[in-house]
N, C-alpha and C. Protein backbone atom coordinates (compact mmCIF):
# COMPACT_ATOMS: atom_id res chain seq x y z
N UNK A 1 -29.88 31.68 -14.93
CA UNK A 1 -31.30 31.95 -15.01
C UNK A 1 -31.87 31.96 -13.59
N UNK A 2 -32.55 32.68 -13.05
CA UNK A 2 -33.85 33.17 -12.22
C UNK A 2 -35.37 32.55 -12.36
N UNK A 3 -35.46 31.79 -11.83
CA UNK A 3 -36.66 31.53 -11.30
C UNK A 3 -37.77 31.62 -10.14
N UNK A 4 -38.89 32.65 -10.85
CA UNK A 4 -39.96 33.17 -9.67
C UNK A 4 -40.88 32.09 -9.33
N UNK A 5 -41.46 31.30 -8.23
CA UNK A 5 -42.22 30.48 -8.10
C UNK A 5 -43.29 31.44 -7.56
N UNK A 6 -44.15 31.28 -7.95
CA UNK A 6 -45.42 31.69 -6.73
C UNK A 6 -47.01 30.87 -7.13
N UNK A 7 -47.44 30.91 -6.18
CA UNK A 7 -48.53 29.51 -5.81
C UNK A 7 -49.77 30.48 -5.19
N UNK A 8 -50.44 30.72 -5.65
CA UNK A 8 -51.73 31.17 -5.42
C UNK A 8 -53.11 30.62 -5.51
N UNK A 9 -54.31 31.00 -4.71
CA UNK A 9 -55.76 30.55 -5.47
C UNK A 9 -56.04 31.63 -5.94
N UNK A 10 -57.24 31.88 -7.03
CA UNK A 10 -57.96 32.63 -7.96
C UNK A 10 -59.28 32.13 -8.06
N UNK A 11 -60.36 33.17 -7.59
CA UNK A 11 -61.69 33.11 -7.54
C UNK A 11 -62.45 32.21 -8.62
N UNK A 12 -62.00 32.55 -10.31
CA UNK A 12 -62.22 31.81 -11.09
C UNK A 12 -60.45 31.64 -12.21
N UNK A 13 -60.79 30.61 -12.39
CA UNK A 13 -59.09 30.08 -13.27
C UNK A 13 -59.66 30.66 -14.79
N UNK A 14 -60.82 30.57 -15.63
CA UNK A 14 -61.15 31.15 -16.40
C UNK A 14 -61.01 32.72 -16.73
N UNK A 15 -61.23 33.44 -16.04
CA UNK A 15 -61.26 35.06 -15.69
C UNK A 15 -59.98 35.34 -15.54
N UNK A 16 -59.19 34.37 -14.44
CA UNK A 16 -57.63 34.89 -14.39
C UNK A 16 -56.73 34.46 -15.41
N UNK A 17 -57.09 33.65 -16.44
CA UNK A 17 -56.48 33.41 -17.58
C UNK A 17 -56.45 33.60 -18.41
N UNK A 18 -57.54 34.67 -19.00
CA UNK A 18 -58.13 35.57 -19.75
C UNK A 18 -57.14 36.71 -19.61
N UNK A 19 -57.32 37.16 -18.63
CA UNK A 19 -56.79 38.61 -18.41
C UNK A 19 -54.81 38.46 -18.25
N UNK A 20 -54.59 36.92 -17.49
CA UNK A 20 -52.96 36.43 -17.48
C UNK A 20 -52.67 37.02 -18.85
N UNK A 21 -53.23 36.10 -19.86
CA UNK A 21 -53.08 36.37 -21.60
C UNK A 21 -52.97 37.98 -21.80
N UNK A 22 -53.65 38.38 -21.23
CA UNK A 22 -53.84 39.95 -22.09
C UNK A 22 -52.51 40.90 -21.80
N UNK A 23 -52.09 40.40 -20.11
CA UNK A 23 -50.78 40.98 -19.49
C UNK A 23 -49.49 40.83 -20.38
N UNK A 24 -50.01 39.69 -21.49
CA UNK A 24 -48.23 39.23 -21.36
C UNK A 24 -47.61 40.59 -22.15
N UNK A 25 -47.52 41.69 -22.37
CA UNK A 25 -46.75 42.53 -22.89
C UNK A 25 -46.22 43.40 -21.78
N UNK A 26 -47.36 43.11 -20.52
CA UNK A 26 -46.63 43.88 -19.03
C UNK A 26 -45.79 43.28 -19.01
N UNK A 27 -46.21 41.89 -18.81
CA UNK A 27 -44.80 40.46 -18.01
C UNK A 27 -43.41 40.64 -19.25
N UNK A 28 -43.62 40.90 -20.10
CA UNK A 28 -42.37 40.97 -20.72
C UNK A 28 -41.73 42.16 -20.66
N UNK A 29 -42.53 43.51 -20.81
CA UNK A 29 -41.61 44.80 -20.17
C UNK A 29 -41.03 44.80 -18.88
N UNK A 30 -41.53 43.75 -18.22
CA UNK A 30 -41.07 43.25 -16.90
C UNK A 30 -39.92 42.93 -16.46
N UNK A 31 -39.17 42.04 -17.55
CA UNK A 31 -38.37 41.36 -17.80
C UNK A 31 -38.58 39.56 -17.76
N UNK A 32 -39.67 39.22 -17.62
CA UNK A 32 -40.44 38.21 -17.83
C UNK A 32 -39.84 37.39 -19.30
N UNK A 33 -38.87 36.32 -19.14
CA UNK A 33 -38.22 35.78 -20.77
C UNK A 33 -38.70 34.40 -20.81
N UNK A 34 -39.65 33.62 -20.02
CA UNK A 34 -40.61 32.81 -20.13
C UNK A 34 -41.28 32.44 -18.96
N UNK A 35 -42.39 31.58 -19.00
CA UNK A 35 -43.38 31.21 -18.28
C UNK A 35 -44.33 30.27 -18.35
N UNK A 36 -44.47 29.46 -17.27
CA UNK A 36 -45.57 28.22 -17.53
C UNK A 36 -46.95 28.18 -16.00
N UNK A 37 -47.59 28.27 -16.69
CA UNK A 37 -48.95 27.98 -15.48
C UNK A 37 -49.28 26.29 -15.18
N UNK A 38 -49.70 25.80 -14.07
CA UNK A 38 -49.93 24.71 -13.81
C UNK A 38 -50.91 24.70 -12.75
N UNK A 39 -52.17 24.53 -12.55
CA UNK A 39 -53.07 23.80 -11.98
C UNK A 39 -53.16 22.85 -11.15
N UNK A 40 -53.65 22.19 -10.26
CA UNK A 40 -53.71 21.81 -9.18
C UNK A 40 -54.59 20.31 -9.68
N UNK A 41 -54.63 19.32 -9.48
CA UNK A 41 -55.23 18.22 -10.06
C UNK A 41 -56.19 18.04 -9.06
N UNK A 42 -56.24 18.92 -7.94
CA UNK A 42 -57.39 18.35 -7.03
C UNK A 42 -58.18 19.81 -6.98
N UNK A 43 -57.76 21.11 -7.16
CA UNK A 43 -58.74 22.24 -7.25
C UNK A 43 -57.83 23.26 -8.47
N UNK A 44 -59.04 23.32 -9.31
CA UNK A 44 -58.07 24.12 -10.82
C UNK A 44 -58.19 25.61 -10.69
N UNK A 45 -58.72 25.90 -9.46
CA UNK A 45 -57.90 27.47 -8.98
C UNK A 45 -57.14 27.52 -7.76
N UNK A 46 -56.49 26.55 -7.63
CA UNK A 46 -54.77 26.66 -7.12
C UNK A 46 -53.84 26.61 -8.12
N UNK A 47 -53.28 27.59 -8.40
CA UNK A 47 -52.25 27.71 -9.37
C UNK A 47 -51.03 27.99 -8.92
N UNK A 48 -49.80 27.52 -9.25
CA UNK A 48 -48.37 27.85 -9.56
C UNK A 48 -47.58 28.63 -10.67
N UNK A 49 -47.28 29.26 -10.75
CA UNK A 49 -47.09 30.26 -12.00
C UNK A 49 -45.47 30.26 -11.91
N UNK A 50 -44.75 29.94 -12.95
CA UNK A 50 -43.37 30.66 -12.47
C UNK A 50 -42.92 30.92 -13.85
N UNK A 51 -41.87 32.07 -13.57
CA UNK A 51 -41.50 33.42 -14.86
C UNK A 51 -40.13 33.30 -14.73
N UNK A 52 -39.32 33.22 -15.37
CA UNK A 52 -37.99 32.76 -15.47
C UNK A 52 -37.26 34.44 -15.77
N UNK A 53 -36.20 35.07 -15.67
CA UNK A 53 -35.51 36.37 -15.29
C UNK A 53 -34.67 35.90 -15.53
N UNK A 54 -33.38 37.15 -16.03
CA UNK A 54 -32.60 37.01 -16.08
C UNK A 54 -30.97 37.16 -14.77
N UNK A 55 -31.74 37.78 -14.00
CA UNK A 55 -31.16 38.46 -12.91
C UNK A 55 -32.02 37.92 -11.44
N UNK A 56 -31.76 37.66 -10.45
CA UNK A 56 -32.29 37.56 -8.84
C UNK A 56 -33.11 39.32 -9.09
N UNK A 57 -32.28 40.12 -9.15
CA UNK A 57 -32.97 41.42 -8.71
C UNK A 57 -34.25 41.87 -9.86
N UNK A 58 -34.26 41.49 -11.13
CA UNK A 58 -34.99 41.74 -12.29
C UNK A 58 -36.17 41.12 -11.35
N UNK A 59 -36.43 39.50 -10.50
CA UNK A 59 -37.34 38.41 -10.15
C UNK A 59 -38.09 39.58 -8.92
N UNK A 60 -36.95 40.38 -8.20
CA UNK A 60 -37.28 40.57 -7.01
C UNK A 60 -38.03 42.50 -7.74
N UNK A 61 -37.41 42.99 -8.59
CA UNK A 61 -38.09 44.26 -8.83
C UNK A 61 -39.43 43.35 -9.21
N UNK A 62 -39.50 42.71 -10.17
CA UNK A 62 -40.75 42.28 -11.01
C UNK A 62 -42.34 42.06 -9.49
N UNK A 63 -41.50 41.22 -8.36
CA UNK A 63 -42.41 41.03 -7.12
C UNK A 63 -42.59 42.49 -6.70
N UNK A 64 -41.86 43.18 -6.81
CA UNK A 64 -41.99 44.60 -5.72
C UNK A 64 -42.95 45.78 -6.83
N UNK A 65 -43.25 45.30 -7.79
CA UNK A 65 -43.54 46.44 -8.66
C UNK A 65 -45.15 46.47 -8.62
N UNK A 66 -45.85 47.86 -8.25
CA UNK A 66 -47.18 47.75 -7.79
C UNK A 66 -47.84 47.18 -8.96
N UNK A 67 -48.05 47.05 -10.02
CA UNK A 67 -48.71 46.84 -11.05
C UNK A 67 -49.07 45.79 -11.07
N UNK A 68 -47.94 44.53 -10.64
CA UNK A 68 -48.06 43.59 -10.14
C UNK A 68 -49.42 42.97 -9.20
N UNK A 69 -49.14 43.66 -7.89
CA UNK A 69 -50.24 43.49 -7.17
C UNK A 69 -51.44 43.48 -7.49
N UNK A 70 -51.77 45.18 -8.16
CA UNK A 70 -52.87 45.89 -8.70
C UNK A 70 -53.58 44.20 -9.69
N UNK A 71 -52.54 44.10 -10.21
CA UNK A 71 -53.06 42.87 -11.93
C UNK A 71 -53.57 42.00 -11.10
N UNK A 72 -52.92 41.30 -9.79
CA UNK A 72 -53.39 40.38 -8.87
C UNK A 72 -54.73 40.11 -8.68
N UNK A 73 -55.38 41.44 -8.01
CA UNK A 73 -56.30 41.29 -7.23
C UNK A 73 -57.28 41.88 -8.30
N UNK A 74 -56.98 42.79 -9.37
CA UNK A 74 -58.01 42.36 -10.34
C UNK A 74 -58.53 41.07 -10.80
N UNK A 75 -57.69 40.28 -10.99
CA UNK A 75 -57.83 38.92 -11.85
C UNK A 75 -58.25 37.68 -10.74
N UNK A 76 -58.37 38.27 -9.57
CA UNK A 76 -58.77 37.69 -8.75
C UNK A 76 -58.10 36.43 -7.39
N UNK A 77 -57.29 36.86 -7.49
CA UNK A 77 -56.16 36.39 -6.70
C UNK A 77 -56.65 36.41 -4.80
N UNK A 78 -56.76 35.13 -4.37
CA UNK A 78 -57.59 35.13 -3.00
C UNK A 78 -56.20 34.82 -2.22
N UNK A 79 -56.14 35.57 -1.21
CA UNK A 79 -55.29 34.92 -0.01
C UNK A 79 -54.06 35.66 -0.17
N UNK A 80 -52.69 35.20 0.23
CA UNK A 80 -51.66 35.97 0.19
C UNK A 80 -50.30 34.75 -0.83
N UNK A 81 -50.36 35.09 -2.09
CA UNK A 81 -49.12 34.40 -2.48
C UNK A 81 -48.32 33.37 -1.87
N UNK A 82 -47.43 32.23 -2.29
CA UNK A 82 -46.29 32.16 -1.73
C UNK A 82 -45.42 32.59 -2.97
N UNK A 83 -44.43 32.70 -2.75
CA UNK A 83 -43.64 33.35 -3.21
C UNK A 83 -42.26 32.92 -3.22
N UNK A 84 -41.36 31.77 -4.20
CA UNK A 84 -40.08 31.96 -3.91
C UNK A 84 -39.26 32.39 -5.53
N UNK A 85 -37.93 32.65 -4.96
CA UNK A 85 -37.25 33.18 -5.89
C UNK A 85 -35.81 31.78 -6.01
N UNK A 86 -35.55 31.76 -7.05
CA UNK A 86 -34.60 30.39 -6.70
C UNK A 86 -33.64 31.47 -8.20
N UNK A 87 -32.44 29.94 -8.11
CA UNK A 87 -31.61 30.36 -9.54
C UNK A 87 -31.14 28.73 -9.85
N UNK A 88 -30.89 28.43 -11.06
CA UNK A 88 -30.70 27.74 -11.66
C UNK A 88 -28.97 27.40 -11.35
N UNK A 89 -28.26 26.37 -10.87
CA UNK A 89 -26.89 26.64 -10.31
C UNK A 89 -26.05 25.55 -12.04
């Protein structure tokens, strides 16, 4: 298993969780085979998001794919990602 980490802020956590929900049929044509959001206990629009893949390259098309971005900065995504890709050994 593949695991995508990425750690972002979002303008409002309400608005981007609304619209997270509405994606999930992108994230799964994605190759997206689960996922958990987690919040920040000191500001609840710092979020961590990570999407579990079956493949390194499925994690790394899923980052490279514009739609991606595009969904980002609709939903309100401030600043620049971090971003790691790990695997389960």
């Amino acid at each position: 298993m593949t695991r995508l980490i990425v750690r972002h802020e979002v303008e409002d956590y309400q608005h981007w969780r609304t619209g997270y929900e509405k994606a999930k049929g992108l994230r799964d044509e994605m190759g997206v085979q689960d996922d958990e959001v987690f919040r920040s206990v000191d500001d609840g629009n710092d979020l961590t998001v990570t999407h579990d893949f079956a493949s390194p390259d499925a994690a790394k098309a899923f980052v490279a794919d514009p739609r991606l971005a595009a969904a980002m900065k609709e939903l309100g995504v401030t600043g620049e990602p971090e971003i790691w890709i790990v695997d389960q050994p």
